[in-house]
C-alpha atoms as a PDB file:
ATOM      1  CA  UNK A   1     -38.212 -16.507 -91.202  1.00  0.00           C
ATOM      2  CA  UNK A   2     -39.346 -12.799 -90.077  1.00  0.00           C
ATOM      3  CA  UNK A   3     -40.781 -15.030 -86.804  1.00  0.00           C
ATOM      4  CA  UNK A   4     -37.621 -17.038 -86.021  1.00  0.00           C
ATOM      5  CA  UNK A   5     -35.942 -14.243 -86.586  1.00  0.00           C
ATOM      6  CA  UNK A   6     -37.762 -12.439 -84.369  1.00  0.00           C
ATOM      7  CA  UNK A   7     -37.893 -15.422 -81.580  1.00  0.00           C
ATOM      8  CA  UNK A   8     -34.226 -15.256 -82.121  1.00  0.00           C
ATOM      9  CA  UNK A   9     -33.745 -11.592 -81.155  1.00  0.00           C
ATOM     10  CA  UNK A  10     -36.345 -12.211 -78.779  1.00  0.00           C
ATOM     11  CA  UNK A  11     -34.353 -14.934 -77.028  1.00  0.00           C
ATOM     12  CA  UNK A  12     -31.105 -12.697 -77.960  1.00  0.00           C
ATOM     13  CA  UNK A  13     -32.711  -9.988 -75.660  1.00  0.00           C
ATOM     14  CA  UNK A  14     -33.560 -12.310 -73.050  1.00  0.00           C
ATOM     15  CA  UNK A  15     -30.407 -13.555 -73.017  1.00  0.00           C
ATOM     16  CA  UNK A  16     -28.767 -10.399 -72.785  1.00  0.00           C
ATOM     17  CA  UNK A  17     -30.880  -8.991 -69.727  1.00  0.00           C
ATOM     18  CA  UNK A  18     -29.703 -12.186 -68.110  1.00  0.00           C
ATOM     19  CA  UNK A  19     -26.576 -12.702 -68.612  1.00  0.00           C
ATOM     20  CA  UNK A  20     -25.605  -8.477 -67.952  1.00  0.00           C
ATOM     21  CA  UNK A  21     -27.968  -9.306 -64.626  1.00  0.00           C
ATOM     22  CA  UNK A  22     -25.780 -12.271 -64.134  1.00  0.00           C
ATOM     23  CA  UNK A  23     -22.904 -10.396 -64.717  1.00  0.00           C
ATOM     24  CA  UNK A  24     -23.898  -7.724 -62.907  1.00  0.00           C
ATOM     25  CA  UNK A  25     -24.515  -9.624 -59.753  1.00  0.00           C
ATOM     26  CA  UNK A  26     -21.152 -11.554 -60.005  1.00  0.00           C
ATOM     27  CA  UNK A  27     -19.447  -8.365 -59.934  1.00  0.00           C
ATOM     28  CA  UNK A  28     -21.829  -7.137 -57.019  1.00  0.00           C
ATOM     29  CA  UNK A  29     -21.089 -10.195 -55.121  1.00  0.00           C
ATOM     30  CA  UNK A  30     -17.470 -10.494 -55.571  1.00  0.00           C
ATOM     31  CA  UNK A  31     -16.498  -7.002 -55.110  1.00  0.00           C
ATOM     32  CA  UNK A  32     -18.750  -5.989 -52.269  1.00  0.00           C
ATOM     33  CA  UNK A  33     -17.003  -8.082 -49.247  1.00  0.00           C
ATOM     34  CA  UNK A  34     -13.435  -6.863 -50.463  1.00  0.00           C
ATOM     35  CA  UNK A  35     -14.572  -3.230 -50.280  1.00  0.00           C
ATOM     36  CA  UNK A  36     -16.417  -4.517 -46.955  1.00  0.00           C
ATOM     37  CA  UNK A  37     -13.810  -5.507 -45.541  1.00  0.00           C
ATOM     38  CA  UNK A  38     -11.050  -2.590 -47.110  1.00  0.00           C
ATOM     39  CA  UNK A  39     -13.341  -0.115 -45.248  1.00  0.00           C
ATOM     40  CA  UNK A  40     -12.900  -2.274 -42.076  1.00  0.00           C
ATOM     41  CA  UNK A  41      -9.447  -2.485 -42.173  1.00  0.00           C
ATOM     42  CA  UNK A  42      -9.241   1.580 -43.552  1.00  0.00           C
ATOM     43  CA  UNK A  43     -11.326   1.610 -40.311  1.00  0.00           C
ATOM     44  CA  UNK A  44      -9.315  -0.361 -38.135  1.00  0.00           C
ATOM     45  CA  UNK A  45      -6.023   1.289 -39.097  1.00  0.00           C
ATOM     46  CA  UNK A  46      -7.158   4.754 -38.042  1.00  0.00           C
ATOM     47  CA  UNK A  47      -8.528   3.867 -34.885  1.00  0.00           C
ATOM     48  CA  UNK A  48      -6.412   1.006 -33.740  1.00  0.00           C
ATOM     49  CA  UNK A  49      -3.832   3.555 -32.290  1.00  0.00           C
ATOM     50  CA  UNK A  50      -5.686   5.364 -30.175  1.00  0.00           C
ATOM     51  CA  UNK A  51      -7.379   1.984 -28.598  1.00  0.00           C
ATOM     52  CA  UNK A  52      -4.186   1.052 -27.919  1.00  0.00           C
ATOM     53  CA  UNK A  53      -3.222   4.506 -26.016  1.00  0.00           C
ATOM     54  CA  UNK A  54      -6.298   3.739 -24.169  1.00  0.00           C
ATOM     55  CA  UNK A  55      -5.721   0.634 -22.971  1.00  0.00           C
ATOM     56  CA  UNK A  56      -2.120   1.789 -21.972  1.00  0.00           C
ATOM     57  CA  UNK A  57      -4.174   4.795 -19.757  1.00  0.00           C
ATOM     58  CA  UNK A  58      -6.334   2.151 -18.379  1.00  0.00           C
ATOM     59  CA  UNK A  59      -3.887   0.269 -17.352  1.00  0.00           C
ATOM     60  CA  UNK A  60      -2.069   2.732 -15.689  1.00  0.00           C
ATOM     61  CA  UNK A  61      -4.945   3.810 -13.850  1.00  0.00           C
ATOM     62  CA  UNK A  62      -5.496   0.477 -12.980  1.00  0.00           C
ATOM     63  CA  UNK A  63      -1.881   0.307 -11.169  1.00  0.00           C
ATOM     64  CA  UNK A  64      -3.011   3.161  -9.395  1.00  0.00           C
ATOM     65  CA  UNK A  65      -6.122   2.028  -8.097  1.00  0.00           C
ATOM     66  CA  UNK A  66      -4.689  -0.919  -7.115  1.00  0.00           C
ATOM     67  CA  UNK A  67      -1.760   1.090  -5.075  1.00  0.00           C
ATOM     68  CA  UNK A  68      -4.218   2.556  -3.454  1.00  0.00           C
ATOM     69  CA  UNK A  69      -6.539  -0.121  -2.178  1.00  0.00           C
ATOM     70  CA  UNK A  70      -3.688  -1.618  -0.760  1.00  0.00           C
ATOM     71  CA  UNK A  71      -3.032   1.471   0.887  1.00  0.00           C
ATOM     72  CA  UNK A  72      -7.023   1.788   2.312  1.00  0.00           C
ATOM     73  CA  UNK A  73      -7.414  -1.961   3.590  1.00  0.00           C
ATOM     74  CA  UNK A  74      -3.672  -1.536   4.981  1.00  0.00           C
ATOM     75  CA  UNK A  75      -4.832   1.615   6.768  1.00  0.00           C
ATOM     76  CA  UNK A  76      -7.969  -0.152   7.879  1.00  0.00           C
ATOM     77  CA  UNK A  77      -6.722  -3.330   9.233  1.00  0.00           C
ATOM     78  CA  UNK A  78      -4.034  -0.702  10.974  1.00  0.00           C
ATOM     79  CA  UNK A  79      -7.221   0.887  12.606  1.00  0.00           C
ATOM     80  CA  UNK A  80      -8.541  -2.445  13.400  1.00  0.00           C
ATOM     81  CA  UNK A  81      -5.478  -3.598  15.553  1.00  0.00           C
ATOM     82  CA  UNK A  82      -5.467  -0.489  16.889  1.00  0.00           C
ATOM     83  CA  UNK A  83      -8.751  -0.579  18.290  1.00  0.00           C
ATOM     84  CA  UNK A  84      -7.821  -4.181  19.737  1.00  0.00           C
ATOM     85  CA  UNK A  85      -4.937  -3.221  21.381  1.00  0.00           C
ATOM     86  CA  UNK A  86      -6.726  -1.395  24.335  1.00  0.00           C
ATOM     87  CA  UNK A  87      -6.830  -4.363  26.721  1.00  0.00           C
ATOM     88  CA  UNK A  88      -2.779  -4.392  25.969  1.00  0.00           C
ATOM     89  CA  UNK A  89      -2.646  -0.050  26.973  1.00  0.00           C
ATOM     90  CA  UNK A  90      -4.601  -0.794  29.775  1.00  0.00           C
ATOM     91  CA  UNK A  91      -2.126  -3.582  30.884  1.00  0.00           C
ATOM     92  CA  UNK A  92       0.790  -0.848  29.958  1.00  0.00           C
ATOM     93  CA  UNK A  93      -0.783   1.148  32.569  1.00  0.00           C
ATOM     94  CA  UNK A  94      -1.436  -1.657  35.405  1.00  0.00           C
ATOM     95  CA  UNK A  95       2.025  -2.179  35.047  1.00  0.00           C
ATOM     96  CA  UNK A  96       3.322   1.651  35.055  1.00  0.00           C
ATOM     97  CA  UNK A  97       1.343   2.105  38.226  1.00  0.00           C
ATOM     98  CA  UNK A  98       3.075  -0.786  39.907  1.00  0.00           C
ATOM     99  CA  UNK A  99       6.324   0.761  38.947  1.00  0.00           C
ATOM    100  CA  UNK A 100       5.674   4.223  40.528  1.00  0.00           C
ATOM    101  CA  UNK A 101       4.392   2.256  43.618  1.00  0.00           C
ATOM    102  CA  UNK A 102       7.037   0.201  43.642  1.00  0.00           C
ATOM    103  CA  UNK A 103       9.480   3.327  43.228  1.00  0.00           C
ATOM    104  CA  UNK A 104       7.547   5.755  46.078  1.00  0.00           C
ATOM    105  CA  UNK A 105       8.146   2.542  48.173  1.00  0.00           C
ATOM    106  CA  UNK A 106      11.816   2.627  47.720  1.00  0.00           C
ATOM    107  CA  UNK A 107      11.929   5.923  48.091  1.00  0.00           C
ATOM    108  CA  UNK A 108      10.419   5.909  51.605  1.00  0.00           C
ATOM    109  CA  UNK A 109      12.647   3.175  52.169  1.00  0.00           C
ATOM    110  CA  UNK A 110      15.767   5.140  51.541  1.00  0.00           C
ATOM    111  CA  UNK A 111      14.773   7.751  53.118  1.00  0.00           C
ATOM    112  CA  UNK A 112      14.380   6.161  56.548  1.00  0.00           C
ATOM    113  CA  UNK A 113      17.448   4.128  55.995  1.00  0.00           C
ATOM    114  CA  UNK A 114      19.728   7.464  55.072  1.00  0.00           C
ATOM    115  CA  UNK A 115      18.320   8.748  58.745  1.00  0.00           C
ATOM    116  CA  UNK A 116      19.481   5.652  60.038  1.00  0.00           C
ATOM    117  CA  UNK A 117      22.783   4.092  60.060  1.00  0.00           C
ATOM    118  CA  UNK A 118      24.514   3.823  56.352  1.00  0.00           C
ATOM    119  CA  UNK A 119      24.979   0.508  54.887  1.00  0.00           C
ATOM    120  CA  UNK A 120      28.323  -0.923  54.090  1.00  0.00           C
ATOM    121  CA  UNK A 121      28.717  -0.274  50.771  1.00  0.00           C
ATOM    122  CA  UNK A 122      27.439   3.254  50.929  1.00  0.00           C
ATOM    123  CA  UNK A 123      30.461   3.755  53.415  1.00  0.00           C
ATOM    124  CA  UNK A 124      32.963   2.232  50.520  1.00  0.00           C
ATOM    125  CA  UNK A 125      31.653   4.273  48.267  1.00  0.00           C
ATOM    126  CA  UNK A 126      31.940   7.668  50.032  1.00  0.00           C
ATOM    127  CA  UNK A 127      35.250   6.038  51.221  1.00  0.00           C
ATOM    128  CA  UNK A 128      36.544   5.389  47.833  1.00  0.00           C
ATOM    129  CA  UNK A 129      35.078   8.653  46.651  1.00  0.00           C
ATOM    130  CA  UNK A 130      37.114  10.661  49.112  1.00  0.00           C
ATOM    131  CA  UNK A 131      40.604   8.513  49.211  1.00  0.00           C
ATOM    132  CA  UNK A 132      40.264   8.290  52.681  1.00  0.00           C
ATOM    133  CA  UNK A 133      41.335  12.508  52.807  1.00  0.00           C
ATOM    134  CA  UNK A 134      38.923  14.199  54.969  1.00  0.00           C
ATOM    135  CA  UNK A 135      35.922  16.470  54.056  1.00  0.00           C
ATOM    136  CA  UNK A 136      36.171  19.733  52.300  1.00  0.00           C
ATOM    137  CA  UNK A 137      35.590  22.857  54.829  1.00  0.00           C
ATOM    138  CA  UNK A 138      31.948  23.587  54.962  1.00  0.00           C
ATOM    139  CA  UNK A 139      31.432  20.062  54.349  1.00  0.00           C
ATOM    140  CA  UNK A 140      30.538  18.240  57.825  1.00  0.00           C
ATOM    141  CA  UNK A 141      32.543  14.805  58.381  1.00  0.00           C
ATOM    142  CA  UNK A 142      29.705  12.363  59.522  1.00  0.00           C
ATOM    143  CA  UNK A 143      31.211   8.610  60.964  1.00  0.00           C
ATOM    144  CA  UNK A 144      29.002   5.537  60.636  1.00  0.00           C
ATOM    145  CA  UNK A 145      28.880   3.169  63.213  1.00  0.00           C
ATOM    146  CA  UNK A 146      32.079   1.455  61.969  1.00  0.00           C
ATOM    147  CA  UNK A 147      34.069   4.840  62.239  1.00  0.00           C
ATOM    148  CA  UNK A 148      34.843   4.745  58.587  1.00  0.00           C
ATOM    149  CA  UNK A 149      34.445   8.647  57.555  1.00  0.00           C
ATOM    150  CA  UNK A 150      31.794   9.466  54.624  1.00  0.00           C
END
């Protein structure tokens, strides 16, 4: 009996080591992902907030950069069509210079026609301008070649 006995608390004490390593790893494996994944969300909680006021920054600055490209390629293609507008200045001034031709001409045009005889409407208008009454004194009465006073 002393050996069964003794195979018996042997196989007692084997038992024992492996059912408290059994144990012992059951309570390893079930409790280690939930504190896992408590320390993740512990984690997660604290640092959640300020990701989010992050992102909120960033996408505010991202608003602004965009503003601001728009402004730069605006402002660039502005440049751009200002450099090609020089053919279209130097039309501008093709055309002012035939304008200030065009105005010395009549000038000198006027000017010989005032030394010659005044045209008819100039007369009506003087005419008209004066009622017909004559000149002021110091002013000189001048007739045209129809006699109408101006």
């Amino acid at each position: 009996m002393e050996e069964q006995e003794m195979h018996l608390k042997v196989k007692k004490g084997e038992s024992f080591r492996f059912t408290d390593k059994f144990t012992e790893s059951m309570y390893f494996l079930a409790n280690e992902p939930s504190v896992a994944l408590y320390r993740l969300q512990e984690h997660v909680r604290r640092s959640l907030p300020e990701l989010v006021q992050h992102k909120t920054d960033m996408q505010g600055v991202e608003e602004q950069c965009q503003g601001a490209i728009y402004t730069v390629e605006y402002a660039c293609s502005a440049v751009k069509s200002m450099s090609n507008s020089g053919a279209y200045f130097k039309n501008i001034e093709g055309l002012l210079r035939q304008a200030i031709s065009i105005k010395n001409q009549m000038s000198s045009l006027q000017s010989r026609r005032a030394k010659r005889a005044p045209l008819p409407f100039q007369c009506w208008m003087v005419y008209s301008v004066n009622n017909g009454r004559k000149a002021r004194s110091g002013q000189r009465e001048e007739k045209g070649s129809d006699g109408i006073r101006f």
